[in-house]
Protein backbone atom coordinates (compact mmCIF):
# COMPACT_ATOMS: atom_id res chain seq x y z
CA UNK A 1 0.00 0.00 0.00
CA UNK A 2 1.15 3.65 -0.82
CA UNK A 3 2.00 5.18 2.50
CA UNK A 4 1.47 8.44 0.74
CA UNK A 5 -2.03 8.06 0.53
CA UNK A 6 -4.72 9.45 2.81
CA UNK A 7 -7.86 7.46 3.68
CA UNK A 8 -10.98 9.98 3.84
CA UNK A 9 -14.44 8.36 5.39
CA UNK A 10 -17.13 10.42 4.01
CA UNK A 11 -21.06 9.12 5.11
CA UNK A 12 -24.47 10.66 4.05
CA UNK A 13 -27.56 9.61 5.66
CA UNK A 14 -30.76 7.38 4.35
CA UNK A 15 -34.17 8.19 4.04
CA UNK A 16 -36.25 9.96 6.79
CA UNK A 17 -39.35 12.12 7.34
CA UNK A 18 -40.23 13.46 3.86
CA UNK A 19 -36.69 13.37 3.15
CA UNK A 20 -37.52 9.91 1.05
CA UNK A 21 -34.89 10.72 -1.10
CA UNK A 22 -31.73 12.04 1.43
CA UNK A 23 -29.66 14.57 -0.64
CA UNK A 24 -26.84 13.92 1.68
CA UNK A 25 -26.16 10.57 0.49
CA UNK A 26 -26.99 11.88 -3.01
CA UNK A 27 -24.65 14.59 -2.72
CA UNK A 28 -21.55 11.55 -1.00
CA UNK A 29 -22.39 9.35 -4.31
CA UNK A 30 -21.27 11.93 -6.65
CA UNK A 31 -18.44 12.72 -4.49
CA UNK A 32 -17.76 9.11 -4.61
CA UNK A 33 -17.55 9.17 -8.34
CA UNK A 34 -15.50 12.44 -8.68
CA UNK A 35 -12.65 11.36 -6.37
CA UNK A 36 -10.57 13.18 -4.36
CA UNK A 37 -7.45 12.96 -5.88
CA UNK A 38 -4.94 10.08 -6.78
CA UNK A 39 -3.59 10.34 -3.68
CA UNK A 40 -6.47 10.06 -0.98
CA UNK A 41 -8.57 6.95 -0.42
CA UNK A 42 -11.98 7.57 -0.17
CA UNK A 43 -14.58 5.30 1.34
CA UNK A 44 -18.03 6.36 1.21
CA UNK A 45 -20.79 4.79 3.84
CA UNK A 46 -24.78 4.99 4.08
CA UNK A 47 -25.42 5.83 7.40
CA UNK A 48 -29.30 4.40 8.33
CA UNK A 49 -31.06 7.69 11.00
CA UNK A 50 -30.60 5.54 14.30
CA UNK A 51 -29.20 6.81 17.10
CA UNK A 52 -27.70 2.71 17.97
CA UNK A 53 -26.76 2.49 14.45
CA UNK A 54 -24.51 5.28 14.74
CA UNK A 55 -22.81 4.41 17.93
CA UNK A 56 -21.68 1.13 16.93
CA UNK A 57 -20.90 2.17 12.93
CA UNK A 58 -19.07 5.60 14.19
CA UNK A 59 -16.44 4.04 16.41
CA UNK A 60 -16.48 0.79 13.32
CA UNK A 61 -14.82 3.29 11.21
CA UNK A 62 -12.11 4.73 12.98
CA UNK A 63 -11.05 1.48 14.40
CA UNK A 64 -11.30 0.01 10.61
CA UNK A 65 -9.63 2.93 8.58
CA UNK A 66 -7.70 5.00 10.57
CA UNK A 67 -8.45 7.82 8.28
CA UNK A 68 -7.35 11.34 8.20
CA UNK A 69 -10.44 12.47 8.57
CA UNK A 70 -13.97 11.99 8.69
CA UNK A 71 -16.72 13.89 7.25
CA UNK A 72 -20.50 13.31 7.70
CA UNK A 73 -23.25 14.87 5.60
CA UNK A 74 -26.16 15.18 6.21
CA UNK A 75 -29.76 17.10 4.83
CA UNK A 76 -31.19 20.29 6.19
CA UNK A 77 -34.45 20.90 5.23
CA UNK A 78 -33.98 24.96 6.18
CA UNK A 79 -30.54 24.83 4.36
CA UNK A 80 -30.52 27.42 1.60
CA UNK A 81 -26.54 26.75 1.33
CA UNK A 82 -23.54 24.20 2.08
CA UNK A 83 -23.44 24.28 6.02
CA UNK A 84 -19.91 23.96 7.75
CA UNK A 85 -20.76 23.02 11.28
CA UNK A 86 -18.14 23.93 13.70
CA UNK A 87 -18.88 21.64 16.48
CA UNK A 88 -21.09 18.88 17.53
CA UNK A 89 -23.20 18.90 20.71
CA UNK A 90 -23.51 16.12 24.06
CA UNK A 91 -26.81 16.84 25.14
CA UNK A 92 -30.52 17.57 24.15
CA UNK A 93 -32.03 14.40 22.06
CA UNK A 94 -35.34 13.85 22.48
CA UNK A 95 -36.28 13.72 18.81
CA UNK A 96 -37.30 9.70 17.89
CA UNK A 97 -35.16 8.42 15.19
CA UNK A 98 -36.49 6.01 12.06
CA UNK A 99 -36.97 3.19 14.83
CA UNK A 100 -39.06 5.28 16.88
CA UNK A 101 -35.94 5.12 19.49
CA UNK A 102 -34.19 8.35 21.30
CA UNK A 103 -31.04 7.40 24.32
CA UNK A 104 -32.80 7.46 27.62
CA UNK A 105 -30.04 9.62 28.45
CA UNK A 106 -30.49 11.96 25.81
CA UNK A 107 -27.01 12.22 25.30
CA UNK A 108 -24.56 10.59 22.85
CA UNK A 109 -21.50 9.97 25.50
CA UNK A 110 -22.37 9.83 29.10
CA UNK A 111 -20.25 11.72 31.01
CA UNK A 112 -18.70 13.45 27.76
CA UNK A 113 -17.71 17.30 27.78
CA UNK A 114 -20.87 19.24 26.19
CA UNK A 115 -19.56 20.39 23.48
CA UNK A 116 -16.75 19.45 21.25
CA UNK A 117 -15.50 21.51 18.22
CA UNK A 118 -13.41 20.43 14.74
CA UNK A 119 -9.86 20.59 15.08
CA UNK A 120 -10.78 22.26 11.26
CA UNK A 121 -11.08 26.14 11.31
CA UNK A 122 -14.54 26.41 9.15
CA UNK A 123 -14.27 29.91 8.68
CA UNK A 124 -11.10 29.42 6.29
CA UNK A 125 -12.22 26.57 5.14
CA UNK A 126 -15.68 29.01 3.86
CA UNK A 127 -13.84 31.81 2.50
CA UNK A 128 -11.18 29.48 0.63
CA UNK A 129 -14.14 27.62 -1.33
CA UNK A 130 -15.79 30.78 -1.49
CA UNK A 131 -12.88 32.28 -3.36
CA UNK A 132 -12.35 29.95 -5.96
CA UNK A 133 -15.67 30.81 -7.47
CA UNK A 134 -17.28 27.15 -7.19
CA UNK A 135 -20.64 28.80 -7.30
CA UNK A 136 -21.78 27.15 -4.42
CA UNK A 137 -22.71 29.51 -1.59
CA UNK A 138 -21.11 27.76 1.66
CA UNK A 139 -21.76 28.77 5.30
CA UNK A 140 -20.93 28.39 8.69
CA UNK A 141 -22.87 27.43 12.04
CA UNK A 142 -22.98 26.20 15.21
CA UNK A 143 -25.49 24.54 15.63
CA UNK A 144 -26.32 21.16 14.20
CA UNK A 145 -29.38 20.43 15.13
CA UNK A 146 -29.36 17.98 17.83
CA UNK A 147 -30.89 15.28 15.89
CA UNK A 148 -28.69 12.65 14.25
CA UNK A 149 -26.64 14.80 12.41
CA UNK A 150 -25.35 16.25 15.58
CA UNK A 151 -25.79 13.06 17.29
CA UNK A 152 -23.41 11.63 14.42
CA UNK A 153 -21.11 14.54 14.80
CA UNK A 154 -20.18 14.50 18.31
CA UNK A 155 -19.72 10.61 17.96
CA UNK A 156 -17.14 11.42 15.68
CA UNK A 157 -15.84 14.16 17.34
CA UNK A 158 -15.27 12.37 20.42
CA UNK A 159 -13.69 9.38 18.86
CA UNK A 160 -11.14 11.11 17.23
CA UNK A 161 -10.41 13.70 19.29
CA UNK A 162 -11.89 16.68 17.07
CA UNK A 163 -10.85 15.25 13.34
CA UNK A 164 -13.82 15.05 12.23
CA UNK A 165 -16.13 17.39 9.88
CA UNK A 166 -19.98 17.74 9.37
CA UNK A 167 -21.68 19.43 6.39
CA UNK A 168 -25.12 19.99 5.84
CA UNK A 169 -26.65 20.37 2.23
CA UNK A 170 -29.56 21.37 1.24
CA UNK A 171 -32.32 19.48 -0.54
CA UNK A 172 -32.06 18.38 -4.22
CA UNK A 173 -33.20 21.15 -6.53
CA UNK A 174 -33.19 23.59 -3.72
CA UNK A 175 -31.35 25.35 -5.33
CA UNK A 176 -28.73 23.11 -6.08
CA UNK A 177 -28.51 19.44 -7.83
CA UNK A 178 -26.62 16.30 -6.88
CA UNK A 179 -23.79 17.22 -9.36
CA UNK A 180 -23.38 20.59 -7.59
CA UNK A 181 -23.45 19.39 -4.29
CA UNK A 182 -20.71 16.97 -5.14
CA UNK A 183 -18.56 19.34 -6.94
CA UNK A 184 -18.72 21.75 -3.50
CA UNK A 185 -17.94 18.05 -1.55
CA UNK A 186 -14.88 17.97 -3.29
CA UNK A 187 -13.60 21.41 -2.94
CA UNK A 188 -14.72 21.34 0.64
CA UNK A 189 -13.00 18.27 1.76
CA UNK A 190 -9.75 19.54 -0.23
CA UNK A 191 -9.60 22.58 1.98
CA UNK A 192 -9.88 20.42 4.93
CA UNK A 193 -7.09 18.17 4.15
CA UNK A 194 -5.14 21.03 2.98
CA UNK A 195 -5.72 22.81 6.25
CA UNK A 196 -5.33 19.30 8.19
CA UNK A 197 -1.70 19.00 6.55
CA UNK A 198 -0.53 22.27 7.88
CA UNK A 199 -1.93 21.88 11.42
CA UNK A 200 -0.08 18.37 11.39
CA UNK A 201 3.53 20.42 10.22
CA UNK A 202 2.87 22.68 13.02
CA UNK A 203 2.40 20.06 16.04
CA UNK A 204 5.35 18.27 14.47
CA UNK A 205 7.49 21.40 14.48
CA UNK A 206 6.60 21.91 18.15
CA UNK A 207 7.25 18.45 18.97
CA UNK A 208 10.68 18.90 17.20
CA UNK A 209 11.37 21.76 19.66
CA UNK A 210 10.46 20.30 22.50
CA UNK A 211 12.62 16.91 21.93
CA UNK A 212 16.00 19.34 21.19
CA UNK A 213 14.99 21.60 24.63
């Protein structure tokens, strides 16, 4: 195996609600047939909307890949752009899931800190796609929704220890089709790995410096 390469795990969700088509997983397919390169591995996954599904496919993927990084889609029916979500959240799910199930605890880790953010900086990560005209409008929030996106998120999140991503996309047609919504995927996800490259230069410089002192 090329050591050079970099495995990406990118997952987009399946049907819900009146969502009967999900445009995340739409939007990962396209992705999937794009590519990200010659150079990074990219596995794409169908992620069903339950909350026990997640936490035992989440942690499946870390432990089986190793990847780089991690990015989860997922469909917002209010989305009028491509969402970068910033951080995902520990408490606050009470909404049922496709198996009519929500945690008693309505939390995703007991005992977990609240609130965990990307190790990504989505603001640069914005205004680089932004910049190279892609024609996709891309955004930034906060919030995720405590449902399973954010339920998905802070799984992630917690597993490995902020290298992780979310992105919401809006639904097909509104105003943007599957092709599109790959397209910004792509450009997205190079940013991040771009970004995730230069963050890894900098801990190793300051691990250098602290082995000579």
């Amino acid at each position: 195996m090329d050591n050079n390469k970099r495995t990406v795990v990118v997952t987009g969700f399946g049907p819900f609600g009146e969502h009967t088509v999900n445009a995340s997983w739409v939007a990962v397919q396209e992705l999937k047939k794009l590519g990200l390169g010659n150079n990074v591995e990219l596995h794409a996954y169908e992620v069903p909307v339950e909350y026990q599904t997640v936490q035992s496919l989440v942690p499946s993927l870390w432990k089986q890949y190793h990847p780089q990084l991690v990015v989860h889609v997922g469909v917002s029916g209010m989305a009028t752009t491509v969402t970068l979500e910033k951080c995902g959240r520990n408490h606050g799910y009470k909404g049922l899931d496709n198996s009519s199930f929500c945690p008693d605890s309505q939390c995703c880790i007991v005992g977990g800190p609240d609130c965990i953010k990307s190790v990504i900086d989505m603001e640069s990560v914005c205004k680089r796609v932004t910049a190279s005209g892609l024609g996709v409008a891309v955004s930034v929030s906060k919030d995720a929704g405590r449902y399973l996106c954010d339920f998905t998120y802070y799984t992630s999140l917690y597993m490995s220890h902020g290298r992780s991503a979310f992105i919401h996309v809006p639904p097909i047609g509104k105003p943007y089709s599957g092709e599109d919504l790959g397209l910004a995927l792509q450009a997205i996800i190079r940013e991040m790995l771009e970004l995730l490259e230069l963050l890894e230069q900098a801990q190793a410089k300051i691990h250098c410096q602290q082995v000579i002192h």
